[in-house]
Structures are given as C-alpha cells and as structure tokens.
Protein backbone atom coordinates (compact mmCIF):
# COMPACT_ATOMS: atom_id res chain seq x y z
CA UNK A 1 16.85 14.50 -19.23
CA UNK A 2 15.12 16.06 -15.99
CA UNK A 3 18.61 17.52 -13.84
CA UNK A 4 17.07 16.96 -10.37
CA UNK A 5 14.62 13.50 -9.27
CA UNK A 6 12.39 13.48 -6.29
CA UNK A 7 12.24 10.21 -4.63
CA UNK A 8 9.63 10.14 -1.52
CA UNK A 9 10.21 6.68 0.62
CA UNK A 10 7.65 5.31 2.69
CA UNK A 11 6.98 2.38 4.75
CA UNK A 12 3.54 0.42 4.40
CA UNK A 13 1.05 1.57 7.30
CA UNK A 14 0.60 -0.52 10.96
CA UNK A 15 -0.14 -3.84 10.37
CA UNK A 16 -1.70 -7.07 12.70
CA UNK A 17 1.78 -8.38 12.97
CA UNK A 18 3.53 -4.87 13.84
CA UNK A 19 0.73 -4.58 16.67
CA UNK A 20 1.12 -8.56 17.88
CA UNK A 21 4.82 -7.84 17.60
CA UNK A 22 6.02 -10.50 15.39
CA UNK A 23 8.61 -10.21 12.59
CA UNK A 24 7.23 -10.54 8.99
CA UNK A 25 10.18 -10.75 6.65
CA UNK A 26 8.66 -12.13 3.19
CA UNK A 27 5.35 -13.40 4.69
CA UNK A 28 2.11 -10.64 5.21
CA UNK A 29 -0.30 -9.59 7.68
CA UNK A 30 -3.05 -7.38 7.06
CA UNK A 31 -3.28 -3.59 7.26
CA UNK A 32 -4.36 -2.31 10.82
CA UNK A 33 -7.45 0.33 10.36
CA UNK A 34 -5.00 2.88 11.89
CA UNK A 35 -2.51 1.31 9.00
CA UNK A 36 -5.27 2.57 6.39
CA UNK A 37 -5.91 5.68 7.74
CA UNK A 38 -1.73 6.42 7.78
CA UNK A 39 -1.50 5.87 4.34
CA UNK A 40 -4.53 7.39 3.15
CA UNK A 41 -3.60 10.75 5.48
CA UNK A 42 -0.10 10.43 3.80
CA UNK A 43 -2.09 10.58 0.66
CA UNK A 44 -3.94 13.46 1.14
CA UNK A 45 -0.66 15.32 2.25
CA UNK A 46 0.94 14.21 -1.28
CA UNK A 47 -1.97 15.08 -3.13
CA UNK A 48 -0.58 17.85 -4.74
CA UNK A 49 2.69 15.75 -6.57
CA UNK A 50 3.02 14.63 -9.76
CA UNK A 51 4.22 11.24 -9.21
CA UNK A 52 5.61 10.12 -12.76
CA UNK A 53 5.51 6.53 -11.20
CA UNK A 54 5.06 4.23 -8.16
CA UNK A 55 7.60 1.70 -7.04
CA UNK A 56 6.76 -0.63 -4.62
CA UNK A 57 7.76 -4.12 -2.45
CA UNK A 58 5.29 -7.16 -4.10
CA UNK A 59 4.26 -7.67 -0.34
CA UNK A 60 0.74 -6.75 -0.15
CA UNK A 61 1.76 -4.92 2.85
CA UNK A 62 3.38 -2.65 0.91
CA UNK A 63 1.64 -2.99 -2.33
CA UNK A 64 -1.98 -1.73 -0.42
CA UNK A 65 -0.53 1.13 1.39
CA UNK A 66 0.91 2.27 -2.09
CA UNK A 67 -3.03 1.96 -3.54
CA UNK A 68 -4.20 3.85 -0.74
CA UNK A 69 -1.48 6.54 -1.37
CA UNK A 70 -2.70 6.79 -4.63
CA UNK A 71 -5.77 7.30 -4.40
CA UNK A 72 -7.86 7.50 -7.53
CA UNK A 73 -4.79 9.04 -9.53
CA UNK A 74 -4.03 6.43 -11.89
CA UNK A 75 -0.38 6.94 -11.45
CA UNK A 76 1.22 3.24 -12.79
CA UNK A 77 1.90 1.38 -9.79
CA UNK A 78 4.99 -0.99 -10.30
CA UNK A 79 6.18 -4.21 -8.25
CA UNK A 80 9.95 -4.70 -7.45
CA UNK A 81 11.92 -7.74 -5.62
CA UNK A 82 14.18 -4.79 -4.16
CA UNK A 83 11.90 -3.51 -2.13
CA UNK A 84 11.15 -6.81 -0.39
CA UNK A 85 11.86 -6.66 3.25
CA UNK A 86 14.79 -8.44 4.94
CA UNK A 87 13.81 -12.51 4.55
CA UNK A 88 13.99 -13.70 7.95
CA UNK A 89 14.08 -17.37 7.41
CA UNK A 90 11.95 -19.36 10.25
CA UNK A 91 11.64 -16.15 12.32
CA UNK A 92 8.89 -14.97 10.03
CA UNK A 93 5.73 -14.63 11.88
CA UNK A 94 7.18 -15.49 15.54
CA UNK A 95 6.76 -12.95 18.76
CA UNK A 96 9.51 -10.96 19.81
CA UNK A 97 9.92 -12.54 22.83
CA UNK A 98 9.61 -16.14 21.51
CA UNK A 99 13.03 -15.25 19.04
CA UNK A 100 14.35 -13.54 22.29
CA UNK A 101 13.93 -16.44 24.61
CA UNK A 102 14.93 -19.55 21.94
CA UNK A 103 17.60 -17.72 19.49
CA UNK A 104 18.91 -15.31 22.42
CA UNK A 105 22.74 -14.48 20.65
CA UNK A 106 21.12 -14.56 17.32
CA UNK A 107 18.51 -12.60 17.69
CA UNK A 108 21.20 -9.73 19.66
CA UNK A 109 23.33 -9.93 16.34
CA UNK A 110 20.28 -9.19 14.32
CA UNK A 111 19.75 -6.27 16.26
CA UNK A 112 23.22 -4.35 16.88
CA UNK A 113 25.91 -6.43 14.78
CA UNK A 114 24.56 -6.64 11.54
CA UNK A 115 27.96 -7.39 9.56
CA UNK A 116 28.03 -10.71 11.46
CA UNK A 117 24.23 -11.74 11.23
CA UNK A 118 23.76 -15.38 9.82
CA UNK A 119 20.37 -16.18 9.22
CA UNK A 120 19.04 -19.28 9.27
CA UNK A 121 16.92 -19.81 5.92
CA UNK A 122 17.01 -16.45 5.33
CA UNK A 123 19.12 -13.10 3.98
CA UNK A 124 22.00 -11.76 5.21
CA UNK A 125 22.29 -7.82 5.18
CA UNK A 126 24.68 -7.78 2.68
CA UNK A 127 22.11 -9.89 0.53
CA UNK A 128 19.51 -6.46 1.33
CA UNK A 129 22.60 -3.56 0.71
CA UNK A 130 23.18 -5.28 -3.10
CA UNK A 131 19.28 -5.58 -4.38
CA UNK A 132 18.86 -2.39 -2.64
CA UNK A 133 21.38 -0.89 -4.29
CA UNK A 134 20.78 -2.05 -7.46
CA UNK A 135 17.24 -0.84 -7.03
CA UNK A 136 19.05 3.00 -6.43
CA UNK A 137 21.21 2.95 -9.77
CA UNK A 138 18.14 1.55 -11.44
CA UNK A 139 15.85 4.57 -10.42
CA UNK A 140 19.10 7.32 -10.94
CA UNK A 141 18.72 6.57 -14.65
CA UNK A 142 14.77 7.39 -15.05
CA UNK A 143 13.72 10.47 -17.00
CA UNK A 144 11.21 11.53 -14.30
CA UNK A 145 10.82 13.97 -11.58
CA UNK A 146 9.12 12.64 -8.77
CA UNK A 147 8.71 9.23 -7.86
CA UNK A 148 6.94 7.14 -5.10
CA UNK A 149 9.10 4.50 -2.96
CA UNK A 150 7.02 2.08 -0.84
CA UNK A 151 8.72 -0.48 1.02
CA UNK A 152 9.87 -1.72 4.72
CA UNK A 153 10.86 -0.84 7.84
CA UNK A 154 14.80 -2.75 7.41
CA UNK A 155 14.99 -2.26 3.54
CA UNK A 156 14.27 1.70 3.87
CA UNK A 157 17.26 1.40 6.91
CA UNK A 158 19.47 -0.32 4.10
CA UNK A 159 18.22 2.70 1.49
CA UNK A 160 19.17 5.67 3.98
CA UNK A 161 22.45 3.38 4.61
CA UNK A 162 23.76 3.55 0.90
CA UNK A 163 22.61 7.00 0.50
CA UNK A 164 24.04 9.12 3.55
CA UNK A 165 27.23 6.10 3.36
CA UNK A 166 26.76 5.07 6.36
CA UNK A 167 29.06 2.77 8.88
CA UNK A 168 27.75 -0.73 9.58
CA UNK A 169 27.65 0.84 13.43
CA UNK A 170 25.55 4.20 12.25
CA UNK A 171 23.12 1.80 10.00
CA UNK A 172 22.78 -0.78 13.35
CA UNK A 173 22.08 2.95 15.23
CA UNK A 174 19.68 4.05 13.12
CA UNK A 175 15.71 3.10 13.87
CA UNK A 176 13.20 1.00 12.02
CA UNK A 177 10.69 4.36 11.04
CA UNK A 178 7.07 3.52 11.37
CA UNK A 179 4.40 3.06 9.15
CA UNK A 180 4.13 5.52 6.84
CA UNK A 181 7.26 7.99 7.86
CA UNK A 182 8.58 9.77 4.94
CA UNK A 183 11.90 10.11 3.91
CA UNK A 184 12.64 12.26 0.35
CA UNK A 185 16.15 11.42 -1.76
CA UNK A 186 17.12 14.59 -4.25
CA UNK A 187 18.64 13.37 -7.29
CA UNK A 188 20.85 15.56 -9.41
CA UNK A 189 22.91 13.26 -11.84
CA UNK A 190 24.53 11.10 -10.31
CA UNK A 191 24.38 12.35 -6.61
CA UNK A 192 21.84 11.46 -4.13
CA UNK A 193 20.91 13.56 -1.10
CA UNK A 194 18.87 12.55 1.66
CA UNK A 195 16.60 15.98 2.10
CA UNK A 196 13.94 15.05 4.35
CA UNK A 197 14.25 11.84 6.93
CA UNK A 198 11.71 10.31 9.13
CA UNK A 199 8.66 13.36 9.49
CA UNK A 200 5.47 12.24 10.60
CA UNK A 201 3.64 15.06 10.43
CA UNK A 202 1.13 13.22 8.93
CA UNK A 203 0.07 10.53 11.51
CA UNK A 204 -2.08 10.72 14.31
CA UNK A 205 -0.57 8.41 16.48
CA UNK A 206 -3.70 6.26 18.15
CA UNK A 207 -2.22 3.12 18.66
CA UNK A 208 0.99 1.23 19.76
CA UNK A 209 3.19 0.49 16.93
CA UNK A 210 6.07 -2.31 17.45
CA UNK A 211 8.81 -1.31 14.85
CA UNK A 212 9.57 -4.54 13.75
C-alpha cells in the first residue's frame, strides 16, 4: 500500500453560462475557447505526473476539461455522481440578477447561510457534504499515488470544507475558485492535508469569469 496519495482538484474551464452569468447546477453549457485553453495550459503544467487515474463529475463540463487535461495520455478517465455540482432545482440556467430580483431572501441564504438553504427542486448542502464525503473515504482507500479530481466550483468548496473541517461560516467565507484553479490534498493513511489551495499560475486571465 502506497503511504502518501496525491490528489490534484480542479474545476472545469470558463464556460458560456459562467460568462452569461447564469447558475448551472446539473444542466451544461459549453466550454468557452478561453475554457479550452485553461485546461489544456493546466495540462501542459501537469504533464510531468503520473496520474494512476482520473475522477471526474459526469457533466460534460467537467468531463471535457478532464480530456483536455489529459491530453493524449491514456490515463483511465472515470465518471462519479460525487462530483456533480450542487443541483439547483429551477434556478438552473437563470441570470444572476433574474434569481436576485424574483427569489431575493432565497437566493441571500444560498449565498452566506448555507445551513439554512432550502432549495426548491433541488439539493440542500448537506445533500453535497455526504456524497462528497463519501467520494473522500472512497479515494483514501486506493492503492495509487497521484490522482486527478475534476469537478465544480460549490462541490470543490464542500471538498476543501471536509478536509481543512471547516465551520458552516468559514465554508460560506470561502470563494467559488475559477476554472481550472488547483487545489492538491496529501494523503498519508488516514489523514488528509490540504497542501496547495487555489494557484493559478497557470491561466492567463483574458476574459471575465462570473464564479458561479
């Protein structure tokens, strides 16, 4: 059994909908062309790791930017439900400011009181901190040393949550990354460290990117 587990976590790249500033939750938008060229620049910077295997959200979002990442490795790409982003019920694929103006309280609870969010068709953020966390213990147990974690902009909040064990005020603190930011976990039995968090070294920032 290998003592100590890499985990890198990324987001997908910019997408339409990040750029028209609506939420996506379960549904999809395209990769942006700056989206591409995030995740194919993280690529190149990753080039060099041995990824035993890559984990990613079944949103073709995420599923793309984890291609692109690839590269022409043939590193075995695998789909998991865990990675999903937050379901956001009828909000999914509406502006910003349309949620603002016609679900005003909601839409502040989403934002800074996430214990007492109630979503209407979709998950609460307790329903994200259990299939994310099941999703950690899962990945603890793996005989490998470096792994690839592609996912979302809330779900990767709920991952850096359960690892650093953070309040429900620190995880309503702490930003949405952008497309493409990566974090790396350090496994070593059954502890998990948070060593790196949030560098974008990597990204030439060209365009306006709505962290939603």
């Amino acid at each position: 059994m290998v003592m100590k587990m890499k985990i890198y976590i990324t987001r997908h790249g910019t997408t339409e909908w990040n750029i028209q500033r609506r939420l996506q939750g379960w549904k999809d938008s395209k990769l942006t062309e700056e989206g591409i060229a995030r995740a194919v620049s993280l690529g190149k910077r990753l080039k060099d790791i041995d990824f035993d295997i890559i984990y990613t959200s079944p949103l073709n979002r995420a599923l793309e930017t984890a291609m692109l990442i690839r590269g022409d490795k043939n590193t075995k790409i695998v789909t998991h439900d865990g990675l999903k982003e937050l379901r956001l019920g009828i909000w999914e694929g509406m502006e910003l400011d349309v949620i603002e103006k016609e679900y005003p309280d909601e839409y502040y609870i989403y934002r800074n009181k996430p214990i007492d969010y109630i979503p209407v068709e979709g998950e609460t953020y307790m329903d994200l901190f259990k299939r994310v966390g099941q999703f950690l213990e899962e990945i603890k147990k793996l005989d490998a040393e470096n792994i690839l974690v592609v996912s979302h902009g809330v779900t990767i909040k709920a991952i850096i949550k359960l690892i650093k064990n953070l309040t429900m005020d620190e995880f309503s603190d702490l930003p949405v990354y952008t497309g493409t930011a990566l974090n790396i976990a350090e496994v070593n039995g059954d502890k998990i460290e948070l060593i790196v968090e949030n560098d974008t070294s990597h990204i030439d920032f060209k365009e306006y990117d709505e962290l939603v």
